[in-house]
C-alpha atoms as a PDB file:
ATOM      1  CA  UNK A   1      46.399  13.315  42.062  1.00  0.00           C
ATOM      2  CA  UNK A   2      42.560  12.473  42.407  1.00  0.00           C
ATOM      3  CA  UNK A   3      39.504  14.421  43.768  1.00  0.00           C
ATOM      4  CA  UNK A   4      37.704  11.486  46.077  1.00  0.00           C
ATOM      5  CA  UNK A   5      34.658  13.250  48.274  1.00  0.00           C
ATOM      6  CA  UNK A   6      35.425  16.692  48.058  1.00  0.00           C
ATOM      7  CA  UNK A   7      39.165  16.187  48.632  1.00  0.00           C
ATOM      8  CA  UNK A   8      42.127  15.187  46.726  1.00  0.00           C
ATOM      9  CA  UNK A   9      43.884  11.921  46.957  1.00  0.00           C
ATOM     10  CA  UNK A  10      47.746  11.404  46.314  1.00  0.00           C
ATOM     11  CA  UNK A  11      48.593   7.767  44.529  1.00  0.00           C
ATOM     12  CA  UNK A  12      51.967   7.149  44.790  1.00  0.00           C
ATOM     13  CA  UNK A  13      52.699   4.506  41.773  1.00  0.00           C
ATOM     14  CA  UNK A  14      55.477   2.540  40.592  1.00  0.00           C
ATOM     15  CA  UNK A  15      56.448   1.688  37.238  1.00  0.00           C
ATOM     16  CA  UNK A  16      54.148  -1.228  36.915  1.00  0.00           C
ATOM     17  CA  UNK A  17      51.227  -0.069  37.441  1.00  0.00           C
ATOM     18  CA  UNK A  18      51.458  -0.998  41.532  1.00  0.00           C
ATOM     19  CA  UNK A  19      49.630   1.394  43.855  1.00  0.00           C
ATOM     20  CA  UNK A  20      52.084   2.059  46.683  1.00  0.00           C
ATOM     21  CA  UNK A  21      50.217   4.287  48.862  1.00  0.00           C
ATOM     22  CA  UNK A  22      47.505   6.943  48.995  1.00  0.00           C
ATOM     23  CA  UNK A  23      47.240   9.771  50.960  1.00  0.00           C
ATOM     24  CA  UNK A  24      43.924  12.327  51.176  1.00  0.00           C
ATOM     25  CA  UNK A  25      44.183  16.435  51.562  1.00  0.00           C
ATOM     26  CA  UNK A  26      41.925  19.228  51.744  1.00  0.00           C
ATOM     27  CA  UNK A  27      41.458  20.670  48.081  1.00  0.00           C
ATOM     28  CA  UNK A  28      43.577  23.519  48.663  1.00  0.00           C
ATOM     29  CA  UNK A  29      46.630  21.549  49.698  1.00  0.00           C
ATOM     30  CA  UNK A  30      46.983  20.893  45.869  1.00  0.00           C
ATOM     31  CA  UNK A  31      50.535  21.338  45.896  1.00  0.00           C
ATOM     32  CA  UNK A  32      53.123  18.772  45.949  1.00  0.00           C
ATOM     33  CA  UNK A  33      56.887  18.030  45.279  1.00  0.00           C
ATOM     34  CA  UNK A  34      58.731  15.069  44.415  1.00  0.00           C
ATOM     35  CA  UNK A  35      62.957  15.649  44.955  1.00  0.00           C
ATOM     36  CA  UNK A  36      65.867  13.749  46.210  1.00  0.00           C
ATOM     37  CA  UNK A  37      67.791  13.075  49.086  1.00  0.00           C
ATOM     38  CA  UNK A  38      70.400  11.240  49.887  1.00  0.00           C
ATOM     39  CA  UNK A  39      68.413   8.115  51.396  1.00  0.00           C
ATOM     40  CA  UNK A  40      66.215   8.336  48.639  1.00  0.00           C
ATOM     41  CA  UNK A  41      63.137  10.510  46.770  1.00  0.00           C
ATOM     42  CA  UNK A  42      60.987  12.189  49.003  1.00  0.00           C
ATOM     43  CA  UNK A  43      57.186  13.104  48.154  1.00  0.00           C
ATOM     44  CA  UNK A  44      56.553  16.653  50.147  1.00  0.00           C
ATOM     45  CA  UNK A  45      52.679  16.732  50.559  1.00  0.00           C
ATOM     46  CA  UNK A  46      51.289  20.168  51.895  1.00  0.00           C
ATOM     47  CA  UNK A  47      48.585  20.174  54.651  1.00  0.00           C
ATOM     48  CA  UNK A  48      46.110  22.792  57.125  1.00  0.00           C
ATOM     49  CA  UNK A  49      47.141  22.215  60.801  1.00  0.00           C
ATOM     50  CA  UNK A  50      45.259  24.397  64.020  1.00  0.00           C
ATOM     51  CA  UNK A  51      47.394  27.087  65.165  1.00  0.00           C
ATOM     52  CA  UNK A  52      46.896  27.992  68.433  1.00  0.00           C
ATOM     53  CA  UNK A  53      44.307  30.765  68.327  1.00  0.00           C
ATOM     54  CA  UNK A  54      42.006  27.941  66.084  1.00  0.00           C
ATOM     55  CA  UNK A  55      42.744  29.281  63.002  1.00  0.00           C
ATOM     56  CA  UNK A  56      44.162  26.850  60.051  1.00  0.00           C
ATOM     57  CA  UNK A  57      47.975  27.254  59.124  1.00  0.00           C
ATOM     58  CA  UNK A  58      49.549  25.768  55.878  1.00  0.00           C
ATOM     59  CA  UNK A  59      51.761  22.536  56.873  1.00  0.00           C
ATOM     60  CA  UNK A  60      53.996  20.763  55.082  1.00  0.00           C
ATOM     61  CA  UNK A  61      55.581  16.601  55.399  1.00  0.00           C
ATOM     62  CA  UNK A  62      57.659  15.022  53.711  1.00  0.00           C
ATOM     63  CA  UNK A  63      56.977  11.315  52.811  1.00  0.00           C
ATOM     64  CA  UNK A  64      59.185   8.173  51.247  1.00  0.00           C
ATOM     65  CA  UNK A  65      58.403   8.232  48.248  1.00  0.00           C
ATOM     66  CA  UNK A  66      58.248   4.160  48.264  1.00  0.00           C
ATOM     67  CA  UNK A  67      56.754   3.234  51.330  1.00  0.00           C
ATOM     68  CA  UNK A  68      54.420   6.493  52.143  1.00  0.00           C
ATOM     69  CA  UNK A  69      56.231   6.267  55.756  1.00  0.00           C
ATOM     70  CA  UNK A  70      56.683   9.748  56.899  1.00  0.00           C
ATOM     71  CA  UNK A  71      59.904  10.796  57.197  1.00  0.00           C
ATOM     72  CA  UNK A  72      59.374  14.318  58.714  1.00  0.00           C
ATOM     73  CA  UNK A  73      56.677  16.834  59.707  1.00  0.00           C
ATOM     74  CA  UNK A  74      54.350  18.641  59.648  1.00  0.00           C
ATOM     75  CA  UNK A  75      56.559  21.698  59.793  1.00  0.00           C
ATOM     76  CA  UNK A  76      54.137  24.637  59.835  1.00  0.00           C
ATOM     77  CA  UNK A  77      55.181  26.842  56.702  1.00  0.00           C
ATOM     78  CA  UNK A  78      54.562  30.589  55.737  1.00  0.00           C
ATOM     79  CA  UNK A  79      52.174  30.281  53.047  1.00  0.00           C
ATOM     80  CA  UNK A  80      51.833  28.120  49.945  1.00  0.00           C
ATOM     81  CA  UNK A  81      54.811  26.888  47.962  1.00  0.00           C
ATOM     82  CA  UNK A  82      55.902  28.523  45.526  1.00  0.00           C
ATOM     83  CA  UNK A  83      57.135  25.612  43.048  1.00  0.00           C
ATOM     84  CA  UNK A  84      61.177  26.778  42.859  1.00  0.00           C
ATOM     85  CA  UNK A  85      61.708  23.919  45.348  1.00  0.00           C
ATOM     86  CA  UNK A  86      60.733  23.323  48.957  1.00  0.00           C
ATOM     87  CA  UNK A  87      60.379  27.316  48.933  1.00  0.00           C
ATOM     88  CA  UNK A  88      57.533  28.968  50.868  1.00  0.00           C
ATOM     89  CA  UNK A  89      56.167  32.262  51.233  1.00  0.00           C
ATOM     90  CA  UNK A  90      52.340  33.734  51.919  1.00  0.00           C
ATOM     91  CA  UNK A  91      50.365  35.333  49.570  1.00  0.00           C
ATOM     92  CA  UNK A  92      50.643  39.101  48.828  1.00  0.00           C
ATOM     93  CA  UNK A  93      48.581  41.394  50.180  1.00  0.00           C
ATOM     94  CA  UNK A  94      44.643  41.323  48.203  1.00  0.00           C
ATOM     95  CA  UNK A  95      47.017  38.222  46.497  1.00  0.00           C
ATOM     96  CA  UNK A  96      48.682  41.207  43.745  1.00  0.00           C
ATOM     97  CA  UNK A  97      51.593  41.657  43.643  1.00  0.00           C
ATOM     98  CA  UNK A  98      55.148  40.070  45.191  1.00  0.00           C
ATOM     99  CA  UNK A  99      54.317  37.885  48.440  1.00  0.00           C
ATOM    100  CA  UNK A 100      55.818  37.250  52.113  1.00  0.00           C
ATOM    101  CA  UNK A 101      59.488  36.890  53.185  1.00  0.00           C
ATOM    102  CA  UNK A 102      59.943  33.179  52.278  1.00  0.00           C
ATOM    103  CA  UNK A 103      61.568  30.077  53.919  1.00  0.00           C
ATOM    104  CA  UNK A 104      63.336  26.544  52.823  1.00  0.00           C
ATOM    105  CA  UNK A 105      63.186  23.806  53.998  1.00  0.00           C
ATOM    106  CA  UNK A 106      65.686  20.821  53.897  1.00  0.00           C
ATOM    107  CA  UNK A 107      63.820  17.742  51.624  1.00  0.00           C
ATOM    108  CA  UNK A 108      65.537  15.684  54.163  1.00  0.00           C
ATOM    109  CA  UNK A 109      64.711  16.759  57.332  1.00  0.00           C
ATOM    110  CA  UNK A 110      61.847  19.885  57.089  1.00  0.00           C
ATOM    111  CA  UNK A 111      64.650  21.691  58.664  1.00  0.00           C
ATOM    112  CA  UNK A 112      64.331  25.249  57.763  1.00  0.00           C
ATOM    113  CA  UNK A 113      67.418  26.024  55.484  1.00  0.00           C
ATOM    114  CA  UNK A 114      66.768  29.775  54.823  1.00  0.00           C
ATOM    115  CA  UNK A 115      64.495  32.171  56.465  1.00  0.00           C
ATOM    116  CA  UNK A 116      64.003  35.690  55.338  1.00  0.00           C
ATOM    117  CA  UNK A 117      62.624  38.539  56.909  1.00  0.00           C
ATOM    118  CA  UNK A 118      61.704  42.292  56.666  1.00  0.00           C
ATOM    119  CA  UNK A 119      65.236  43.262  56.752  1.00  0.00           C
ATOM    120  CA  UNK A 120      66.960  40.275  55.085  1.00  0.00           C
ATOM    121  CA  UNK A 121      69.298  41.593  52.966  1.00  0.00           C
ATOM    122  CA  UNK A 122      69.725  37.692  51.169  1.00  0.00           C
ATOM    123  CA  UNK A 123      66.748  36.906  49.617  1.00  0.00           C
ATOM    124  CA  UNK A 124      65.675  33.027  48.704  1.00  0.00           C
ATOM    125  CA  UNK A 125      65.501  32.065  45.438  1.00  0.00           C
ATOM    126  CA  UNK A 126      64.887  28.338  44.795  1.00  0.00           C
ATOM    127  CA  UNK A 127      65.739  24.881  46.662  1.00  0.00           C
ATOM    128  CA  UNK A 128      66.660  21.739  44.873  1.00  0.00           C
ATOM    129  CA  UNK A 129      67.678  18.374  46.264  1.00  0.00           C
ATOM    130  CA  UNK A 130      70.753  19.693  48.455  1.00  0.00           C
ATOM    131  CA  UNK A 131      71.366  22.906  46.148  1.00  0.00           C
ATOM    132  CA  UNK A 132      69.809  26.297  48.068  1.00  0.00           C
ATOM    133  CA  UNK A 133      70.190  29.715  45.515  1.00  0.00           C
ATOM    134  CA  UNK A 134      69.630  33.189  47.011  1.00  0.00           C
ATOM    135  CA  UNK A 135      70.449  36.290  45.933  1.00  0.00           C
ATOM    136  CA  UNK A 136      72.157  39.327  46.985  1.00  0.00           C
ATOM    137  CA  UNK A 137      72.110  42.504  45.475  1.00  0.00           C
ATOM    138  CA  UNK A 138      73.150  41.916  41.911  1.00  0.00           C
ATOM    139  CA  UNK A 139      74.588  38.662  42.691  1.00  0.00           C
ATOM    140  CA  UNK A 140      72.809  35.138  42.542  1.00  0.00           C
ATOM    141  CA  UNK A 141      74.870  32.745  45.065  1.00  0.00           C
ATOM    142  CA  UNK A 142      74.754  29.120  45.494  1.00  0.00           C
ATOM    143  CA  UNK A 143      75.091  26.870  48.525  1.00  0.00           C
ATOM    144  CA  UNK A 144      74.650  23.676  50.019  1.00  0.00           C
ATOM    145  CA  UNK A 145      72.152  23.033  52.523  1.00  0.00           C
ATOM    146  CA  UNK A 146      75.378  23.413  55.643  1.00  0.00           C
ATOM    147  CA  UNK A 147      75.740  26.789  53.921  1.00  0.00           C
ATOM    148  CA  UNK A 148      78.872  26.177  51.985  1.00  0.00           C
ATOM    149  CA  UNK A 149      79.424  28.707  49.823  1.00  0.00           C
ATOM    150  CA  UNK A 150      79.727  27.008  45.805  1.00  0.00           C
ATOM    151  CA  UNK A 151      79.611  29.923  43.720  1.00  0.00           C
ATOM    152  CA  UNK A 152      78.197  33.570  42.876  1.00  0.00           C
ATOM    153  CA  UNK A 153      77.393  34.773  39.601  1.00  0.00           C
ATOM    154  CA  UNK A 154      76.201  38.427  38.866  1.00  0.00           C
ATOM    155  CA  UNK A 155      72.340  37.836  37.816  1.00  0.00           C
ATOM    156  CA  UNK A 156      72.905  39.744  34.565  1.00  0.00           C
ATOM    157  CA  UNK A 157      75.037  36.529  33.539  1.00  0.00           C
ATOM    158  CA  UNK A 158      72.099  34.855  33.134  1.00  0.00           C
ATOM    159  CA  UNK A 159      70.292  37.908  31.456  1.00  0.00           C
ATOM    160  CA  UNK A 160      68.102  38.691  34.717  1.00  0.00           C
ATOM    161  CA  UNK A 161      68.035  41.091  37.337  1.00  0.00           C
ATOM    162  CA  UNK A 162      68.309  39.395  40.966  1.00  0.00           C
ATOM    163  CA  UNK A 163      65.069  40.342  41.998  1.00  0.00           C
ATOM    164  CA  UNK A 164      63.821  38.796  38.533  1.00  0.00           C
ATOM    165  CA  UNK A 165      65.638  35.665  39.517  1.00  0.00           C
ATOM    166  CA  UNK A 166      62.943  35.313  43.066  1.00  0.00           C
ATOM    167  CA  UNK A 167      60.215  35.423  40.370  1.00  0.00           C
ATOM    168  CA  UNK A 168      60.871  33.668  36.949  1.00  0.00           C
ATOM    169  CA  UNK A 169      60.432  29.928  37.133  1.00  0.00           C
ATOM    170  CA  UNK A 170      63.671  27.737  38.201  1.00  0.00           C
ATOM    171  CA  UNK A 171      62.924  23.747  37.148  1.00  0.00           C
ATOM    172  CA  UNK A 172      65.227  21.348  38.266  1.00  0.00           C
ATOM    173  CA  UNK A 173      66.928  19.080  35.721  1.00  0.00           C
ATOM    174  CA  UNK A 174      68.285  16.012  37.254  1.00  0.00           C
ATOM    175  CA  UNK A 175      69.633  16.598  40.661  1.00  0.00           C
ATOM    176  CA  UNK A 176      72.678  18.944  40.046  1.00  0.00           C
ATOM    177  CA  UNK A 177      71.160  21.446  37.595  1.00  0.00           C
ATOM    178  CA  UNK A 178      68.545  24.014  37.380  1.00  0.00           C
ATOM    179  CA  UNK A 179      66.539  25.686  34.208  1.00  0.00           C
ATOM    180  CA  UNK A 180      65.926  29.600  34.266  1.00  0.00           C
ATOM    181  CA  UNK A 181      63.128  31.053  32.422  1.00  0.00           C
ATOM    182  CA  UNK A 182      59.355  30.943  31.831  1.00  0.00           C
ATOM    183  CA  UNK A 183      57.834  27.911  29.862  1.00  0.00           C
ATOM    184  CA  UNK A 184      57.198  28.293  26.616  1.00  0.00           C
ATOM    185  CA  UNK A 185      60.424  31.096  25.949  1.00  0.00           C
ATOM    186  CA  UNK A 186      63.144  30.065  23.726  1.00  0.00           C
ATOM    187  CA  UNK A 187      65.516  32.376  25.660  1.00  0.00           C
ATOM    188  CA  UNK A 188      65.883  29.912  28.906  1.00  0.00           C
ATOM    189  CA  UNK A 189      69.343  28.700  30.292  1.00  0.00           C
ATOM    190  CA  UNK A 190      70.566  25.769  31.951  1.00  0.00           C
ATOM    191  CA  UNK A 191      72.358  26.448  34.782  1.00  0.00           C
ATOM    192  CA  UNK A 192      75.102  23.893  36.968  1.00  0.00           C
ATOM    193  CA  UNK A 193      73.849  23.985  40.523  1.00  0.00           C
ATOM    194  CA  UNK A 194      77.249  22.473  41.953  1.00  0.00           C
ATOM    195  CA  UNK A 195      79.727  25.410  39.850  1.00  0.00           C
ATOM    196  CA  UNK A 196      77.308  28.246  38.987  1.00  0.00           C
ATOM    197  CA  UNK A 197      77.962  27.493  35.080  1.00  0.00           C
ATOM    198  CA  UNK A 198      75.642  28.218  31.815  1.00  0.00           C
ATOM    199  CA  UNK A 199      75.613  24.689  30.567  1.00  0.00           C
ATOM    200  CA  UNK A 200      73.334  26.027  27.764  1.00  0.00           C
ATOM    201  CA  UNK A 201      71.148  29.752  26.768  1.00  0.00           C
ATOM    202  CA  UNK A 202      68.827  30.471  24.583  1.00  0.00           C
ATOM    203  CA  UNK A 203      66.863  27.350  24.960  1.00  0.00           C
ATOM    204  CA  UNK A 204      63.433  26.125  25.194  1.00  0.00           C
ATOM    205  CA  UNK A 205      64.130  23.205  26.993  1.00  0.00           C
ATOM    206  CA  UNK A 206      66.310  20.654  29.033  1.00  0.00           C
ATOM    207  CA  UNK A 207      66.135  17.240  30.056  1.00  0.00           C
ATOM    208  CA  UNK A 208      68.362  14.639  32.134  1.00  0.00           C
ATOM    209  CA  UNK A 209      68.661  11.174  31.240  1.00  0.00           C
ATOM    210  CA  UNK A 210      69.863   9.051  34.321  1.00  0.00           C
ATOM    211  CA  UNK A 211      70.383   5.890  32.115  1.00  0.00           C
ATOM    212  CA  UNK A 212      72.922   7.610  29.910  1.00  0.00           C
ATOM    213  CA  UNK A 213      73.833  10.192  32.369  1.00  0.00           C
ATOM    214  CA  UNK A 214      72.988  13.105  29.505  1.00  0.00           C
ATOM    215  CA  UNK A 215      71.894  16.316  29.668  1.00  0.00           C
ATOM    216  CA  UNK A 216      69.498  17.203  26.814  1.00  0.00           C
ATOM    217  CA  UNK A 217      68.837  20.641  25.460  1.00  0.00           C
ATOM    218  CA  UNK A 218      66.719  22.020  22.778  1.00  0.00           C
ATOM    219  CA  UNK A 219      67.979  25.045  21.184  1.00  0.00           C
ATOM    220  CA  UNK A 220      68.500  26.091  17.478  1.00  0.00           C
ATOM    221  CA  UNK A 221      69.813  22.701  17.828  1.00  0.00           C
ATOM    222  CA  UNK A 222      69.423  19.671  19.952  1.00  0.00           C
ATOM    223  CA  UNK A 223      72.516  19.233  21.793  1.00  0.00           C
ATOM    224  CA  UNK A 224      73.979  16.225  24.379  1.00  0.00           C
ATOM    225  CA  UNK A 225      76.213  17.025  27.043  1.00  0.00           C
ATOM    226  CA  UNK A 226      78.133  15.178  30.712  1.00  0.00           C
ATOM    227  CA  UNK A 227      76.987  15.550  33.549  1.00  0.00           C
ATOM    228  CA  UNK A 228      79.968  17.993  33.940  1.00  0.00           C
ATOM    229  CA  UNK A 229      79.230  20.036  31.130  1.00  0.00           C
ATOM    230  CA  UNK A 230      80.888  18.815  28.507  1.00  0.00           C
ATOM    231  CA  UNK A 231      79.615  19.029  25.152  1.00  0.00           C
ATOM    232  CA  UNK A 232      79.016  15.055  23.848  1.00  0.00           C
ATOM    233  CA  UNK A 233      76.980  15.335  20.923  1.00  0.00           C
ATOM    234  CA  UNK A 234      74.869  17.915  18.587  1.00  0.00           C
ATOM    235  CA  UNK A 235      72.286  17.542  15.928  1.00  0.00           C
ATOM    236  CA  UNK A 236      69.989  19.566  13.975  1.00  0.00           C
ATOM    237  CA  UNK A 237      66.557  19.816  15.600  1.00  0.00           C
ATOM    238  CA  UNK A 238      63.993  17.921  13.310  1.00  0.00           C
ATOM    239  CA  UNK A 239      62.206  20.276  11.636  1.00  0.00           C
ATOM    240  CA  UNK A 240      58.799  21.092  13.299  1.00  0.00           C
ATOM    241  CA  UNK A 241      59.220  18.992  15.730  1.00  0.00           C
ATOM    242  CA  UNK A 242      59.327  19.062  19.790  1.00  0.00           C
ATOM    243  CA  UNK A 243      60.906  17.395  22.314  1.00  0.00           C
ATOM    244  CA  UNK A 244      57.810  15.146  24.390  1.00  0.00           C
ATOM    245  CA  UNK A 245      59.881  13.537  26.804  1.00  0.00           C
ATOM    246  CA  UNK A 246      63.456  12.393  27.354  1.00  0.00           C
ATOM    247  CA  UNK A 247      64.273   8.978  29.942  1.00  0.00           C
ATOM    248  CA  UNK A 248      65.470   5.350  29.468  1.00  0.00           C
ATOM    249  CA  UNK A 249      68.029   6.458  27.140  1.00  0.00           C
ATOM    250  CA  UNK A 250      65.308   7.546  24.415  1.00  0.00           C
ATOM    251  CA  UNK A 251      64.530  11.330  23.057  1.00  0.00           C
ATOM    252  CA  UNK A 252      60.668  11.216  22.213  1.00  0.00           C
ATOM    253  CA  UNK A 253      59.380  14.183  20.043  1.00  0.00           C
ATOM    254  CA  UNK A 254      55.734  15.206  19.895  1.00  0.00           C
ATOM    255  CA  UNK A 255      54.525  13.313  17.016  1.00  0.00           C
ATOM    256  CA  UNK A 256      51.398  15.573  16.689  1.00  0.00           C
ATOM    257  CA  UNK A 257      53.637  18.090  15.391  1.00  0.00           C
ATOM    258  CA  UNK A 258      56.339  15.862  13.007  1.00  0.00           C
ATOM    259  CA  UNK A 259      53.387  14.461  11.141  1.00  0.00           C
ATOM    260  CA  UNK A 260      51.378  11.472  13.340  1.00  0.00           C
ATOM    261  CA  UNK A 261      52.818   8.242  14.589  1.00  0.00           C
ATOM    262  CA  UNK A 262      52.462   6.589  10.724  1.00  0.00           C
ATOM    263  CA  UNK A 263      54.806   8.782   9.725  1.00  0.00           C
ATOM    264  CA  UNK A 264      58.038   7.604   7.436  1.00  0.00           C
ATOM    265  CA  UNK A 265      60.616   9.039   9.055  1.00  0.00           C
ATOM    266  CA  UNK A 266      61.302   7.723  12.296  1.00  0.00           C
ATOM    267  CA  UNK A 267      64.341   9.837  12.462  1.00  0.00           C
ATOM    268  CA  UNK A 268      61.844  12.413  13.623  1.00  0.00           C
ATOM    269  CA  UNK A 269      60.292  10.322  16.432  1.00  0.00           C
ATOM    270  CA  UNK A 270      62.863   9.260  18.537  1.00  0.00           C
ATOM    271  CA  UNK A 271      66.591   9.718  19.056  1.00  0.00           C
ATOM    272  CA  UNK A 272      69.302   8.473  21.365  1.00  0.00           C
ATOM    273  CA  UNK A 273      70.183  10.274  24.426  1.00  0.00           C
ATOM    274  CA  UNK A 274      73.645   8.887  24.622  1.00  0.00           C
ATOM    275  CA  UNK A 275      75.038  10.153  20.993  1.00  0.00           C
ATOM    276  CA  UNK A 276      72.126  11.983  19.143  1.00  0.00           C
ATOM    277  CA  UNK A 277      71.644   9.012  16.449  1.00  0.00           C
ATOM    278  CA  UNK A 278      68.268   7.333  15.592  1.00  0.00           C
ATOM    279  CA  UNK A 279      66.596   5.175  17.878  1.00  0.00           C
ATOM    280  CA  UNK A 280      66.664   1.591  16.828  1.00  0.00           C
ATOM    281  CA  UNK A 281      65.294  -1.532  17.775  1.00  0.00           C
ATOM    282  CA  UNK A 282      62.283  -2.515  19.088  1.00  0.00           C
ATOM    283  CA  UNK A 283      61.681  -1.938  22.302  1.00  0.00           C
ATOM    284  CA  UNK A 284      58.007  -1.623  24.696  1.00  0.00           C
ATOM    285  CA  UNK A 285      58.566   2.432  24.631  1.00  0.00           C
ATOM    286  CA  UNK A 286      59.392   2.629  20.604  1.00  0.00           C
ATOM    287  CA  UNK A 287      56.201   0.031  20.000  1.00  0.00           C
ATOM    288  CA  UNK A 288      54.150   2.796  22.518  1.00  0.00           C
ATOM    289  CA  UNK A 289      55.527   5.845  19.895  1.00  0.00           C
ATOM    290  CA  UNK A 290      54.156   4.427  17.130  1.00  0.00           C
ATOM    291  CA  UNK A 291      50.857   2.762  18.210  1.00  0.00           C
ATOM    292  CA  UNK A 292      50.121   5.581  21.067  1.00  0.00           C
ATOM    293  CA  UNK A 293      52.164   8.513  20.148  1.00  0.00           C
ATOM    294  CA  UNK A 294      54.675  10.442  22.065  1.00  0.00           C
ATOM    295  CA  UNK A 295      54.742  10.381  25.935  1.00  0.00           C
ATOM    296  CA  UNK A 296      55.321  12.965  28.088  1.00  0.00           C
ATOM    297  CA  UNK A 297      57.083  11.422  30.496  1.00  0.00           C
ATOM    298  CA  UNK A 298      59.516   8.918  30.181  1.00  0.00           C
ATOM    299  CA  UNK A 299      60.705   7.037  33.558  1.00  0.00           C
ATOM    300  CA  UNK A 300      64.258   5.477  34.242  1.00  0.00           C
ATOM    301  CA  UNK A 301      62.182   1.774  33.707  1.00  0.00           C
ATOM    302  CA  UNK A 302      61.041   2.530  30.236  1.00  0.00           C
ATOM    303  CA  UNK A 303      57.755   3.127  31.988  1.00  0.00           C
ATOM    304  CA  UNK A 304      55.999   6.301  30.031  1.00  0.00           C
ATOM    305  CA  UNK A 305      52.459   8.037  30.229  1.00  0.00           C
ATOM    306  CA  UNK A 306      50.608   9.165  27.391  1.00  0.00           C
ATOM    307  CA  UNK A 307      47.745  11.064  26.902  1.00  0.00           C
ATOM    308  CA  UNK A 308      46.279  13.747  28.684  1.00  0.00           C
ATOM    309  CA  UNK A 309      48.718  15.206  31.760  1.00  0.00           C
ATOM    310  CA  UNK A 310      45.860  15.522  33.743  1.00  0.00           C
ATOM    311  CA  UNK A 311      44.499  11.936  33.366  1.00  0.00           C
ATOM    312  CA  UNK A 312      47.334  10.265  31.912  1.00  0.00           C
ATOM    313  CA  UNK A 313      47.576   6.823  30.866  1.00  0.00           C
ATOM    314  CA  UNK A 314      50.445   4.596  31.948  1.00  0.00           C
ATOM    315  CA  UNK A 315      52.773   2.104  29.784  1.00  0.00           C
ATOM    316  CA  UNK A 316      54.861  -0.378  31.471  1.00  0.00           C
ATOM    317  CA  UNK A 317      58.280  -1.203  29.965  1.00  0.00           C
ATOM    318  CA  UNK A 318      57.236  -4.989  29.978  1.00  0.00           C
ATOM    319  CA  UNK A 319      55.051  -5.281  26.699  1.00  0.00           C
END
């Protein structure tokens, strides 16, 4: 994302380098989403449209992520979105306190999914890929998007209270998990979107690796596990030392804080998703650790940017 003439341009990107397509918005359409489907990732760009007493309306559409051919939309939306998902809701009243009754829409389609009301008794709480979470009384439930019922946990399983669920942060971790908590606490939990299972508490972190099909978690200790689960592998956390990114099979740690790129041990620097073990070889993405530092992002290519998050700087996998 760009400001261009008072606005703000979208670039989608590939690995290479490659502009695919741009697209320009209104400076307070700064919100965005990239998530799955089932033909493919969709880029869910958020717009004004005329309503029809003149006034503007928020609008969102939902893009391919490859071509910039729009797949649906605009479906006018209730507000801003909140950032658990393709979740929507307007701003409270004097914009203090909790907002609007919120809606979901389908990444798919920009069907609406879930719509609450005044006297909605289920309440929305995030939207990932084809995984909708509400809540109900003391119970969190999840669904798919034809409103199959998967599971239902009581919140306090995940040390919440439902109506702290609507407002803590949920991130999506791959496309069949979700992580619970406020960035920057060590007390998050990674949660199975398909069973309603704690994968992993009392974490600061969690990552998916497509390449080795791992979840990632930083804890007391850094931990591997399936896609179902299953724990793989576990090692001790290097000390002082963060996870920057996690893709291409590769665990990157924030070299600022283990000591510079020069340092000695490279255990420190980067591990492998798939078992836990030092990185070896020498690959495009362990040159860019040691001559750029860590990235923090690490794409299924090898591809990684470094450097500031707002201006970031991108490394192909083909040096």
């Amino acid at each position: 994302m760009h400001e261009k003439d008072a606005r703000l341009e979208y670039r989608a990107v590939d690995s290479n380098g490659v502009i695919l397509w741009t697209a320009q918005r209104p400076r307070v359409c700064s919100a965005y989403l990239v998530t799955t489907t089932d033909s493919g990732p969709i880029a869910v760009l958020m717009d004004q449209g005329p309503t029809t007493g003149g006034s503007l309306t928020s609008t969102a559409s939902g893009y391919d992520l490859e071509t910039g051919q729009k797949r649906w939309g605009p479906v006018e939306t209730p507000g801003a979105m909140l950032g658990n998902g393709l979740v929507f809701a307007s701003a409270p009243k004097d914009f203090i306190g909790t907002g609007g009754p919120r809606t979901a829409l389908d990444p798919a389609t920009g069907d609406v999914v879930a719509a609450e009301n005044d006297d909605t008794s289920t309440r929305v709480v995030a939207l990932f890929s084809e995984h909708l979470v509400r809540s109900r009384d003391d119970n969190l439930i999840g669904e798919n998007l034809d409103g199959d019922r998967l599971w239902t946990r009581t919140a306090g399983d995940f040390d919440v209270s439902a109506a702290e669920a609507r407002e803590i942060p949920w991130e999506p971790i791959g496309a069949t998990h979700a992580l619970l908590g406020d960035a920057g606490s060590e007390e998050r939990t990674l949660i199975d979107l398909n069973s309603g299972a704690s994968v992993d508490s009392d974490i600061s972190g969690a990552w998916f690796d497509s390449s080795t099909d791992t979840l990632v978690t930083a804890g007391a200790d850094l931990q591997g596990f399936d896609s179902d689960g299953s724990e793989r592998w576990e090692s001790p956390l290097p000390e002082n030392a963060e996870v920057a990114a996690v893709g291409a099979g590769l665990i990157a740690f924030d070299t600022e804080s283990t000591g510079g790129p020069d340092q000695t041990d490279r255990s420190v620097a980067a591990r492998s998703a798939r078992n836990g073990s030092l990185a070896e070889g020498d690959t495009p993405l362990l040159r860019t650790l040691k001559s750029l530092g860590s990235p923090h992002h690490i794409a299924e290519s090898g591809a990684a940017l470094v450097g500031d998050p707002q201006s970031p700087l991108l490394i192909t996998g083909r040096r």
